[in-house]
C-alpha atoms as a PDB file:
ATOM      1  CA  UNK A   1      -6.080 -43.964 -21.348  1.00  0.00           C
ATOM      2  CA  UNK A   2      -5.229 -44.125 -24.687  1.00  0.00           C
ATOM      3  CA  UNK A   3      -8.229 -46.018 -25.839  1.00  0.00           C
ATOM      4  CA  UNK A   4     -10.697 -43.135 -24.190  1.00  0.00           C
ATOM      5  CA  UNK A   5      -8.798 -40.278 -26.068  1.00  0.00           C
ATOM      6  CA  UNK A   6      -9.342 -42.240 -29.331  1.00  0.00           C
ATOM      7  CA  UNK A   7     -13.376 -42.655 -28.468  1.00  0.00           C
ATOM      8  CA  UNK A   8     -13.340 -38.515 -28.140  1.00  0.00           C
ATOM      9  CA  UNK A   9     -11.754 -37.981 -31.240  1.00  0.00           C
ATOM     10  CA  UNK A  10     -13.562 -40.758 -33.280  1.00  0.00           C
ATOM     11  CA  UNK A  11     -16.708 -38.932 -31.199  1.00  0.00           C
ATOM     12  CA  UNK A  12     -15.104 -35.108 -32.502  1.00  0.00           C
ATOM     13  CA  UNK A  13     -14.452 -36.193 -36.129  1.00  0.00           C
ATOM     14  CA  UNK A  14     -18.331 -38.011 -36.248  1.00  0.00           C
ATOM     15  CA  UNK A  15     -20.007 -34.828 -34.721  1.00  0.00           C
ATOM     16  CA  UNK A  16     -18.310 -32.656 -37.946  1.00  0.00           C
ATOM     17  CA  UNK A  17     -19.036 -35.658 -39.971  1.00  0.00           C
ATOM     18  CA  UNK A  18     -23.331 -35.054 -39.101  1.00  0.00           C
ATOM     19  CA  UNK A  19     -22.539 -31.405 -39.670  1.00  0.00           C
ATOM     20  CA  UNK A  20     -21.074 -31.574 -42.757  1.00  0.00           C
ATOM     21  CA  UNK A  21     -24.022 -34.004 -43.985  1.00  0.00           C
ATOM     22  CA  UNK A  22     -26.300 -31.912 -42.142  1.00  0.00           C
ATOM     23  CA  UNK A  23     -24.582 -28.306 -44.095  1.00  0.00           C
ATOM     24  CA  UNK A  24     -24.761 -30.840 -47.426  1.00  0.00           C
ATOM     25  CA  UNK A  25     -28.618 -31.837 -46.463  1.00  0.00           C
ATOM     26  CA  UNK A  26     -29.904 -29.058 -46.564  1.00  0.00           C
ATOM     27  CA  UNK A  27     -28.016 -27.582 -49.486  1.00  0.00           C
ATOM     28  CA  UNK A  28     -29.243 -30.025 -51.379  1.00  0.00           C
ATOM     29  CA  UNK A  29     -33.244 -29.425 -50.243  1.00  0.00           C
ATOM     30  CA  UNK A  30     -32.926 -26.330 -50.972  1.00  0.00           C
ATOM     31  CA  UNK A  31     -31.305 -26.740 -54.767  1.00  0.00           C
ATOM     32  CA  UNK A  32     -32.968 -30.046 -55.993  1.00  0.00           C
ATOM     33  CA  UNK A  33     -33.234 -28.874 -59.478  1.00  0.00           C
ATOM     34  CA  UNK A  34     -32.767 -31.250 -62.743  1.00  0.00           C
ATOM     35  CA  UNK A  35     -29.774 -29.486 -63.357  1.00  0.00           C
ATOM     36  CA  UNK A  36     -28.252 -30.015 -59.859  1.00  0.00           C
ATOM     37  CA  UNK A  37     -29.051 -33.087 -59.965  1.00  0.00           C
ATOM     38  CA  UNK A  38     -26.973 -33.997 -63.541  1.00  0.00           C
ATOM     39  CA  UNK A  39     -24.210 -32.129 -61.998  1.00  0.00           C
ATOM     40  CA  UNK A  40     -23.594 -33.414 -58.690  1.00  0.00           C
ATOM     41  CA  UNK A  41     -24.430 -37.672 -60.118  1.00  0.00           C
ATOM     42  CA  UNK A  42     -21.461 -36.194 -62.298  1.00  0.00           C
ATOM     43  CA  UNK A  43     -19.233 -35.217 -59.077  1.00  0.00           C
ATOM     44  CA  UNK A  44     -20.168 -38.095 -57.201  1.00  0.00           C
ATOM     45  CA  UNK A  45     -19.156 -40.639 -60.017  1.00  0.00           C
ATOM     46  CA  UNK A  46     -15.592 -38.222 -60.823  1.00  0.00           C
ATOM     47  CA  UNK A  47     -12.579 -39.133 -58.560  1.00  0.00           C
ATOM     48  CA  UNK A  48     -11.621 -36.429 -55.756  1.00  0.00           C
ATOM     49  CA  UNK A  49      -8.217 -36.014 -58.268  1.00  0.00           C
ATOM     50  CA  UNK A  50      -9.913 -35.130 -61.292  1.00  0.00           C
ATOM     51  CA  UNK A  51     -12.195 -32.614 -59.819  1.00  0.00           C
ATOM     52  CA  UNK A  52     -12.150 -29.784 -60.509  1.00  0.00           C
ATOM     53  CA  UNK A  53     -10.096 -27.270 -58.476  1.00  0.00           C
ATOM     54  CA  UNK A  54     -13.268 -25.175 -56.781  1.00  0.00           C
ATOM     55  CA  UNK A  55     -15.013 -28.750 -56.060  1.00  0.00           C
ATOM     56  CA  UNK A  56     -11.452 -29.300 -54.042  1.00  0.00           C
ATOM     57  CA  UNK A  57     -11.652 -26.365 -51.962  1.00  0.00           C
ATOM     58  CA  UNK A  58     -14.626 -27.066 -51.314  1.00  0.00           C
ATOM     59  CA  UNK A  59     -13.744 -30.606 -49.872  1.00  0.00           C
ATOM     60  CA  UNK A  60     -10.510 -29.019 -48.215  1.00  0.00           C
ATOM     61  CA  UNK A  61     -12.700 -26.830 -46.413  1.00  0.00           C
ATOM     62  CA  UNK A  62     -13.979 -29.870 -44.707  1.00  0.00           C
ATOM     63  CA  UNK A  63     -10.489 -31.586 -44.195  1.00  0.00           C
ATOM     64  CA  UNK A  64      -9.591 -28.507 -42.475  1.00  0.00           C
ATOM     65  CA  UNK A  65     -12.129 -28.303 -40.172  1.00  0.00           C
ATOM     66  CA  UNK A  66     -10.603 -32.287 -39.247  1.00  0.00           C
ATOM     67  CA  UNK A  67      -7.004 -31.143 -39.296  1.00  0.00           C
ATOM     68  CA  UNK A  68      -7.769 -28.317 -36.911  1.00  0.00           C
ATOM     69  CA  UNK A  69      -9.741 -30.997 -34.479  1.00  0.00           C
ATOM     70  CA  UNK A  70      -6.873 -33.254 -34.572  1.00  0.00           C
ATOM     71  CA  UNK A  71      -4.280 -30.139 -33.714  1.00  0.00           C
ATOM     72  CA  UNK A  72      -6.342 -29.365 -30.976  1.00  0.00           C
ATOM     73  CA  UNK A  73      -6.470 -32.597 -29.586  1.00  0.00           C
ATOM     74  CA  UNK A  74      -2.692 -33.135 -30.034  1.00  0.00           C
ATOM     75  CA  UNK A  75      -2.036 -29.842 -28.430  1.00  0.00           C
ATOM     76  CA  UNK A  76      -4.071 -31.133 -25.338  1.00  0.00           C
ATOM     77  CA  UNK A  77      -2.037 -34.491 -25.659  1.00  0.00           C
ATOM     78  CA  UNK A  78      -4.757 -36.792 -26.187  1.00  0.00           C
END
């Protein structure tokens, strides 16, 4: 039992996980600029602790969106 719970919340997390790259994606298209692109190789080589606080929130956003999967899946006791 406990096994199949995990597969639907590894299967949960993963679909958020496509939407998030998917939301990112598309961003990105849509913004592919020189400047963009200095500024995010910037983020991407800068440790999550030395971002900045807005670049944070934005990533909390997302850890949220887990949390509240993982609540819900508690609160159904799986």
């Amino acid at each position: 039992m406990r096994f199949n719970n995990e597969i639907k919340l590894l299967e949960e997390l993963a679909k958020l996980e496509h939407q998030q790259w998917a939301h990112w994606t598309t961003y990105l298209l849509n913004n592919l600029t020189k400047e963009n692109i200095k500024k995010w190789t910037k983020q991407i080589k800068t440790p999550y602790p030395k971002l900045s606080e807005k670049e944070k929130e934005s990533d909390r956003e997302w850890g949220k969106k887990v949390l509240e999967i993982i609540k819900q899946k508690n609160n159904l006791g799986l």
